[in-house]
Protein backbone atom coordinates (compact mmCIF):
# COMPACT_ATOMS: atom_id res chain seq x y z
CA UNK A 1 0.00 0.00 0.00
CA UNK A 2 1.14 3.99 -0.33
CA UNK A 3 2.47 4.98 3.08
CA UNK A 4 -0.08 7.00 4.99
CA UNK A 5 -2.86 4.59 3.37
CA UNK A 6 -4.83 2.90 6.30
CA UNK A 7 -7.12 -0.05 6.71
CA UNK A 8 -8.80 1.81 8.83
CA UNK A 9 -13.00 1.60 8.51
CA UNK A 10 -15.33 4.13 8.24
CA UNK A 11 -18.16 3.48 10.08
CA UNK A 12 -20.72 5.48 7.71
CA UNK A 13 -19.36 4.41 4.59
CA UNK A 14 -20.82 1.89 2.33
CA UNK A 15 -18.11 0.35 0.40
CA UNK A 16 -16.11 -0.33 3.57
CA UNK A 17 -16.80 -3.56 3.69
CA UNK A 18 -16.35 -4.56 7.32
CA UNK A 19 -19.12 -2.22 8.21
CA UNK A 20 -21.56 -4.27 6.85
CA UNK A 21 -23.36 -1.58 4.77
CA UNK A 22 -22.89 -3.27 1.85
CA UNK A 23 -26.54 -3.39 -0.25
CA UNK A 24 -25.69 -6.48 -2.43
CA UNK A 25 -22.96 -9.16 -2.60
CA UNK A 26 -19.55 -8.42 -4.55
CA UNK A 27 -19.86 -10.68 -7.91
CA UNK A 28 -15.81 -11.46 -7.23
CA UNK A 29 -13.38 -9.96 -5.34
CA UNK A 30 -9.10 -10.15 -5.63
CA UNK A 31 -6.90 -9.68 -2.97
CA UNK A 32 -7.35 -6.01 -2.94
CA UNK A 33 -10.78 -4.68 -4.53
CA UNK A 34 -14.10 -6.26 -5.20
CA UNK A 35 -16.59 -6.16 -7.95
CA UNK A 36 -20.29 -4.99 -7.49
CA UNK A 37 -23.34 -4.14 -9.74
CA UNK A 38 -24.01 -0.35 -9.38
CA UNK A 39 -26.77 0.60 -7.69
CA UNK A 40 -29.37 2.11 -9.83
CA UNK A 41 -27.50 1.81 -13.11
CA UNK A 42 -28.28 -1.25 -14.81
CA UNK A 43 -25.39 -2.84 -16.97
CA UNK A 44 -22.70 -1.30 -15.23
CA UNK A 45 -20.12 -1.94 -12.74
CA UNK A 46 -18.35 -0.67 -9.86
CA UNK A 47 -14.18 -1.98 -8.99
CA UNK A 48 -14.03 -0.72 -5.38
CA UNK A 49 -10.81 -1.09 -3.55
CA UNK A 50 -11.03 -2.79 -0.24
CA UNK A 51 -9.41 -0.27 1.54
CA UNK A 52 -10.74 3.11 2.38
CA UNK A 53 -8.83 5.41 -0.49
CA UNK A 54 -10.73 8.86 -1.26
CA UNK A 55 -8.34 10.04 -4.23
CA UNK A 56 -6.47 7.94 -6.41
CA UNK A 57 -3.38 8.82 -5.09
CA UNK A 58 -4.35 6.91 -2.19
CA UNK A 59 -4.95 3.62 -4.22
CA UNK A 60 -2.50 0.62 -3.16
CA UNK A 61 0.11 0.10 -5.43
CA UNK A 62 -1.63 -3.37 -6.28
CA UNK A 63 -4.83 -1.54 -8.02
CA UNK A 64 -3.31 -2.13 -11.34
CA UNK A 65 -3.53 -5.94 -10.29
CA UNK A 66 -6.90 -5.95 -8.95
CA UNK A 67 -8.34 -4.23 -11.72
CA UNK A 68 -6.90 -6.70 -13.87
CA UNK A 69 -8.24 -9.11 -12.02
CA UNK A 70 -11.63 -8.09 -11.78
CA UNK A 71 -12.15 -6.63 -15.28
CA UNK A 72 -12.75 -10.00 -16.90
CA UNK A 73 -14.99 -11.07 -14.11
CA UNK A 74 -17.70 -8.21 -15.12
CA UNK A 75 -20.66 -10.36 -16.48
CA UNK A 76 -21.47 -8.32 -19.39
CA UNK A 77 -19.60 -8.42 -22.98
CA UNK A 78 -16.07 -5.97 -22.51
CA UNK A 79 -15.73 -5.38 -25.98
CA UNK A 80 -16.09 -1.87 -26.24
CA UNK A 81 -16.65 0.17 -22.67
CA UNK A 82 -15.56 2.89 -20.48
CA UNK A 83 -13.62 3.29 -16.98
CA UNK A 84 -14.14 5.94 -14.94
CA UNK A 85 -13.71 7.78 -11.50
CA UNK A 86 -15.75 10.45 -10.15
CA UNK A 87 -13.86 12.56 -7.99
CA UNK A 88 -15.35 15.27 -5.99
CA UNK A 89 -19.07 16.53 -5.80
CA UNK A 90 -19.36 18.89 -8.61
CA UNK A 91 -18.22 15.78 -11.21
CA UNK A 92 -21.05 13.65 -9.42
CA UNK A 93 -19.20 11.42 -6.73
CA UNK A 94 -21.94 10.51 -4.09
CA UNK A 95 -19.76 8.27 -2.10
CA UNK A 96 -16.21 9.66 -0.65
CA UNK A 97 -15.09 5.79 -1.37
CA UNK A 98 -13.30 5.85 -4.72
CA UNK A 99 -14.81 3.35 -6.92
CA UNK A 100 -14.17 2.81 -10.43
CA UNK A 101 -16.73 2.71 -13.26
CA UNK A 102 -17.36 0.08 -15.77
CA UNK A 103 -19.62 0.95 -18.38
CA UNK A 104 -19.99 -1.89 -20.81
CA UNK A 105 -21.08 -0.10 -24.66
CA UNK A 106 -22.30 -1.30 -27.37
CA UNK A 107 -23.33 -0.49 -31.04
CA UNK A 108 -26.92 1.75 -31.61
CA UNK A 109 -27.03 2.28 -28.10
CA UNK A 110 -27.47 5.88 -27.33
CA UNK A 111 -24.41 8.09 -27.53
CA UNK A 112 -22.29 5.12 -29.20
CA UNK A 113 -18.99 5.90 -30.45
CA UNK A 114 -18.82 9.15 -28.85
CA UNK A 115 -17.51 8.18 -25.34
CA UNK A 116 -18.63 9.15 -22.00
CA UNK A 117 -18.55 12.87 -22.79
CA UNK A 118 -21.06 11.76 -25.62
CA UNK A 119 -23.18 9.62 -23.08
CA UNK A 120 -23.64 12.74 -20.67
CA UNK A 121 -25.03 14.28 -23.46
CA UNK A 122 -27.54 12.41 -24.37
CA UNK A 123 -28.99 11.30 -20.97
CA UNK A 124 -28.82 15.05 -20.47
CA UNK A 125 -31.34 15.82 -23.09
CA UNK A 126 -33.63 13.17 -22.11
C-alpha cells in the first residue's frame, strides 16, 4: 500500500466492507478490490478497492492488479466500454469511497462511439 494509506474503517461508509453496509454481494473480489453491480445503473459496474482510499493517489500500489483481475470477471460483454472515477461533488461522486466505473457499450445504443462525454449528453437531453 502507499504509506499514509490505512485499513482503517469508516463506520458510515458503504463500500467499507467490514461495516456491513454493503446493499448487495460483490460478484468477485481479488486480494485487494471487489466487484459490485451499481446501484441504480443497470449494466454497469463498480471496482471498489477494499481499503478506504478517497483520491487515487491513495490507491495501493496493487490496483493495477486488482483491476486486472476483476475486469474480466464483469458479467457483461467488454468489448467496447468505459472506466471511470468520479472525484469530488461537482463531477457527481456521491460516495467519498473511490470506486471505479465500468460501463460496458455497445453499437446503436445511445451516444455510441462518442464516449462518456457523448453519453452525458444524451442522458442530459432526455
Amino acid at each position: 500500500m502507499i504509506s499514509g494509506m490505512s485499513n482503517t474503517t469508516y463506520p458510515d461508509c458503504p463500500f467499507c466492507q467490514e461495516n456491513k453496509l454493503l446493499r448487495s454481494t460483490p460478484l468477485a473480489e481479488s486480494e485487494g478490490a471487489y466487484l459490485l453491480d451499481a446501484y441504480g445503473s443497470p449494466g454497469c459496474y463498480l471496482i471498489i478497492p477494499k481499503a478506504h482510499a478517497e483520491t487515487p493517489g491513495e490507491l495501493p500500489d496493487s490496483w493495477v492488479e486488482d483491476m486486472d483481475t476483476l475486469l474480466p470477471e464483469v458479467p457483461a460483454d467488454l468489448s467496447n466500454y468505459n472506466l471511470s472515477f468520479n472525484l469530488g461533488k461537482q463531477a457527481g461522486q456521491t460516495v467519498k469511497h473511490l470506486h471505479m466505473w465500468v460501463i460496458p457499450r455497445a453499437a446503436g445504443e445511445p451516444a455510441s462511439g462518442k464516449g462518456l462525454a457523448g453519453l452525458i449528453n444524451h442522458a442530459n437531453r432526455r
